[in-house]
N, C-alpha and C. Protein backbone atom coordinates (compact mmCIF):
# COMPACT_ATOMS: atom_id res chain seq x y z
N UNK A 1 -4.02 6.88 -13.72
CA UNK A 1 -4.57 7.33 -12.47
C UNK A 1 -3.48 7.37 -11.40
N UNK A 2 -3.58 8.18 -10.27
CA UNK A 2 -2.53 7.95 -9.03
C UNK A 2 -3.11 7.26 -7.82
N UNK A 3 -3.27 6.02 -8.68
CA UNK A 3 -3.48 5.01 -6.99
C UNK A 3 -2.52 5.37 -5.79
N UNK A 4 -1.32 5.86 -6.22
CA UNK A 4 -0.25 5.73 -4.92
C UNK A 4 -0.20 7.07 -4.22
N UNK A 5 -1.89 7.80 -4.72
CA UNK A 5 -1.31 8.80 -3.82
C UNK A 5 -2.06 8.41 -1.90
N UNK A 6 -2.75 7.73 -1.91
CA UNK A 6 -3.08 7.08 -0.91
C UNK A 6 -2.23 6.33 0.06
N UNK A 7 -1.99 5.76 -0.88
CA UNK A 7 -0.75 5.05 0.18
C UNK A 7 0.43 5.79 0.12
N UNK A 8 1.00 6.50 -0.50
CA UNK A 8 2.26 7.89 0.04
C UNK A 8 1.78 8.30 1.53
N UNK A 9 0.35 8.73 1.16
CA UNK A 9 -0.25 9.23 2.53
C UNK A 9 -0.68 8.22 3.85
N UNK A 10 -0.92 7.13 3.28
CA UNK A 10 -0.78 6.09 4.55
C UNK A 10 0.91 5.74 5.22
N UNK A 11 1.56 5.56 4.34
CA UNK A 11 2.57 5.30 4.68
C UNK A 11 3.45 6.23 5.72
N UNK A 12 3.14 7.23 4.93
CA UNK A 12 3.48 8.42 5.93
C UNK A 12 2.95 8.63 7.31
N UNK A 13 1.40 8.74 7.08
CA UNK A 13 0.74 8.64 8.54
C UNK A 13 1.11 7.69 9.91
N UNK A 14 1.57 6.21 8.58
CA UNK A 14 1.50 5.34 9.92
C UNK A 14 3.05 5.62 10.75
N UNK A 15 4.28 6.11 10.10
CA UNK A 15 5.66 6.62 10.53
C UNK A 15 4.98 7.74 11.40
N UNK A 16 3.63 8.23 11.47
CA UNK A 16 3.56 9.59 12.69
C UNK A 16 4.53 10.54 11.71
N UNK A 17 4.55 11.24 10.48
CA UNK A 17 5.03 12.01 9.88
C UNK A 17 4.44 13.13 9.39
N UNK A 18 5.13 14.38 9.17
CA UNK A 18 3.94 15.05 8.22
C UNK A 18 4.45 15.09 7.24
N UNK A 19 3.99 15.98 6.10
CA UNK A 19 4.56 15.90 4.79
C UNK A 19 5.66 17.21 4.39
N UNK A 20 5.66 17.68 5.48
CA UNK A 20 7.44 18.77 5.72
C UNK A 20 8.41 18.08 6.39
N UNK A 21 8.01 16.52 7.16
CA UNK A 21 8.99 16.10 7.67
C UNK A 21 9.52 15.50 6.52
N UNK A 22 8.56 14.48 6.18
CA UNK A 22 9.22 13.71 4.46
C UNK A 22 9.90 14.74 3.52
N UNK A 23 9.23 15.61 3.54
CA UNK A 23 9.94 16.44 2.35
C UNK A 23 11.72 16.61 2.95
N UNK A 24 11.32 16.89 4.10
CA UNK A 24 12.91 17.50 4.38
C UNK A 24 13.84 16.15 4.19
N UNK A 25 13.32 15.06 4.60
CA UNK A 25 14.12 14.15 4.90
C UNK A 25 14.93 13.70 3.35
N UNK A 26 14.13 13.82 2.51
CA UNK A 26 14.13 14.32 0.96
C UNK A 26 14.21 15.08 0.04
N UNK A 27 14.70 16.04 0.71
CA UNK A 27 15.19 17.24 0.42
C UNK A 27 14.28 17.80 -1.04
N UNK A 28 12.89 18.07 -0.52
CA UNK A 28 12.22 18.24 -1.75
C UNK A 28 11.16 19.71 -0.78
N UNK A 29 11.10 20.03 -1.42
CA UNK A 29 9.92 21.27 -1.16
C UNK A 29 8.77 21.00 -0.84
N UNK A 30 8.23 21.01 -0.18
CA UNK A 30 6.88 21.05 0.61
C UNK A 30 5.54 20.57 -0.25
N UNK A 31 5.68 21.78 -0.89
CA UNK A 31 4.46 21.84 -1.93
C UNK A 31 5.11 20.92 -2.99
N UNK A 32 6.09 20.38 -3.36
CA UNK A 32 6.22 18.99 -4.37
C UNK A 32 5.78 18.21 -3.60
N UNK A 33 5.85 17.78 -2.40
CA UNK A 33 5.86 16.30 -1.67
C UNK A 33 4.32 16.51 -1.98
N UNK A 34 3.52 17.22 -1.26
CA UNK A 34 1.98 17.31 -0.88
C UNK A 34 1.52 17.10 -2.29
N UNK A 35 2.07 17.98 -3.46
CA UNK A 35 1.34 17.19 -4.97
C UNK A 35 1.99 15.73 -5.51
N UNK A 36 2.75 15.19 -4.72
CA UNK A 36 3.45 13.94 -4.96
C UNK A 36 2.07 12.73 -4.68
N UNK A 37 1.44 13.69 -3.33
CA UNK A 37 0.82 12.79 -2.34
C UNK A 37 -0.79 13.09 -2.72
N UNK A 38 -0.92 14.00 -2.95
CA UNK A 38 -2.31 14.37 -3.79
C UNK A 38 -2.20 14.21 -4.77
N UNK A 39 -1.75 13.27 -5.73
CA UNK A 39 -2.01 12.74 -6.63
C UNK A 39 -1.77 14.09 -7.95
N UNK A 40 -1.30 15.48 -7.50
CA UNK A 40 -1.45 16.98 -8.16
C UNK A 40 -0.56 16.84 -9.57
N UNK A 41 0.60 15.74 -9.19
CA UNK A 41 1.88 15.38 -9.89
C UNK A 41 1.90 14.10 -10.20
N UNK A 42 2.62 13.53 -11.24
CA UNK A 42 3.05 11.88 -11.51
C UNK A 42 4.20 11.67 -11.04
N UNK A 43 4.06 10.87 -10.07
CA UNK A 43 5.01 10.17 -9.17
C UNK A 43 6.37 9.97 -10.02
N UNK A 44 7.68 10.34 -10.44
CA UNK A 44 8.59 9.91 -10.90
C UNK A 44 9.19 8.33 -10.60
N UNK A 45 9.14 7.39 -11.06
CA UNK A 45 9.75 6.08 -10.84
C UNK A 45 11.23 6.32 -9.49
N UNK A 46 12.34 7.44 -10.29
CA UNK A 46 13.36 7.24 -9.52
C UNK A 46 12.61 7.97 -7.53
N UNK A 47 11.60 8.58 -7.94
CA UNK A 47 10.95 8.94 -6.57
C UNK A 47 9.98 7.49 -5.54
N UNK A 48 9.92 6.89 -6.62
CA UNK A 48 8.82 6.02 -5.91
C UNK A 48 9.61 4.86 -5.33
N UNK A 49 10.67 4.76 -6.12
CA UNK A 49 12.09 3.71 -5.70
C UNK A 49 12.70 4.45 -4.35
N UNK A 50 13.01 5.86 -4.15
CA UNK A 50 13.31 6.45 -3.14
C UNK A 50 12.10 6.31 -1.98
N UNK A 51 10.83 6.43 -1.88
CA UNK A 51 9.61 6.30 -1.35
C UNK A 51 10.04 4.51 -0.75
N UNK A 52 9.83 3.78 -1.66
CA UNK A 52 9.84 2.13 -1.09
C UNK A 52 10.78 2.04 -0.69
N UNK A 53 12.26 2.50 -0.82
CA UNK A 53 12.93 2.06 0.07
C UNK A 53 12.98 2.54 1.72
N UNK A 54 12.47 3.76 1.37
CA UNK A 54 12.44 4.51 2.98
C UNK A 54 11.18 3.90 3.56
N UNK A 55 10.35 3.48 3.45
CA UNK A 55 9.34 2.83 4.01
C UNK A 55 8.91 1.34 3.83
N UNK A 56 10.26 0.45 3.10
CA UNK A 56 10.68 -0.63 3.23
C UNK A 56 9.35 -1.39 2.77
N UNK A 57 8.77 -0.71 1.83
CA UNK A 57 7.79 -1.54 0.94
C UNK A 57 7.66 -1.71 -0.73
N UNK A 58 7.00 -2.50 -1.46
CA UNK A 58 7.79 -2.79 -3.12
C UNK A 58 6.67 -1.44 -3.94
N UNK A 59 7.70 -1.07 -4.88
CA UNK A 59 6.96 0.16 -5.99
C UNK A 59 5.33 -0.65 -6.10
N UNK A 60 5.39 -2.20 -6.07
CA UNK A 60 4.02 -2.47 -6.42
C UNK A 60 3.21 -1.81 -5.96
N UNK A 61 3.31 -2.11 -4.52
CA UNK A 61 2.68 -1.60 -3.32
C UNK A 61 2.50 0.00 -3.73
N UNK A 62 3.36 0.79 -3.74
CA UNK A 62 2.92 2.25 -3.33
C UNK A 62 2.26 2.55 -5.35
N UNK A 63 2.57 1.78 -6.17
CA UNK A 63 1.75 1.95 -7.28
C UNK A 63 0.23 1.67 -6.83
N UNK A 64 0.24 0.98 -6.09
CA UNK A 64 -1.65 0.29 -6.01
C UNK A 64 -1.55 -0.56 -6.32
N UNK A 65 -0.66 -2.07 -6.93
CA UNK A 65 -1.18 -2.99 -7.99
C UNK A 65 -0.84 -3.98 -6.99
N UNK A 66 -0.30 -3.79 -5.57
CA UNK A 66 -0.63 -5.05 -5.10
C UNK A 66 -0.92 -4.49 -3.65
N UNK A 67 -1.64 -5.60 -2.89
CA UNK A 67 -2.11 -5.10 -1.23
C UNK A 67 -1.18 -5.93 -0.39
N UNK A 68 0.27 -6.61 -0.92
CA UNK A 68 1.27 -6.92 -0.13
C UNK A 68 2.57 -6.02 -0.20
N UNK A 69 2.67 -5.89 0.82
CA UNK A 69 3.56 -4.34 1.12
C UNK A 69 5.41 -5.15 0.82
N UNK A 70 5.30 -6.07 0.63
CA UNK A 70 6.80 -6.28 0.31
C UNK A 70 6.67 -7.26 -1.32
């Protein structure tokens, strides 16, 4: 399942971001980020390691498997 597409999208929201800002900042295409975040795609590990570090929280966290953000 993609528990983390929720929290991609919280995480983002709470930075006041949209998902063309992330993309750019990540040099990823628009429509990848938004199926990154809608759950459309499976999150790549080396992406979700890029994801936690820019929003300074653990892969647990943006997997779903834990509700402590570090």
């Amino acid at each position: 399942m993609n528990r983390y597409k929720n929290r991609l999208r919280d995480l983002r929201e709470d930075r006041d971001l949209t998902q063309a800002e992330v993309a750019k900042i990540f040099f990823l295409q628009t429509t990848q980020y938004r199926r990154y975040e809608n759950g459309e795609s499976d999150l790549p590990l080396e992406w979700a390691k890029k994801f936690a570090d820019f929003y300074k929280v653990s892969i647990d966290y943006i997997a779903g498997l834990t509700n402590d953000k570090k």
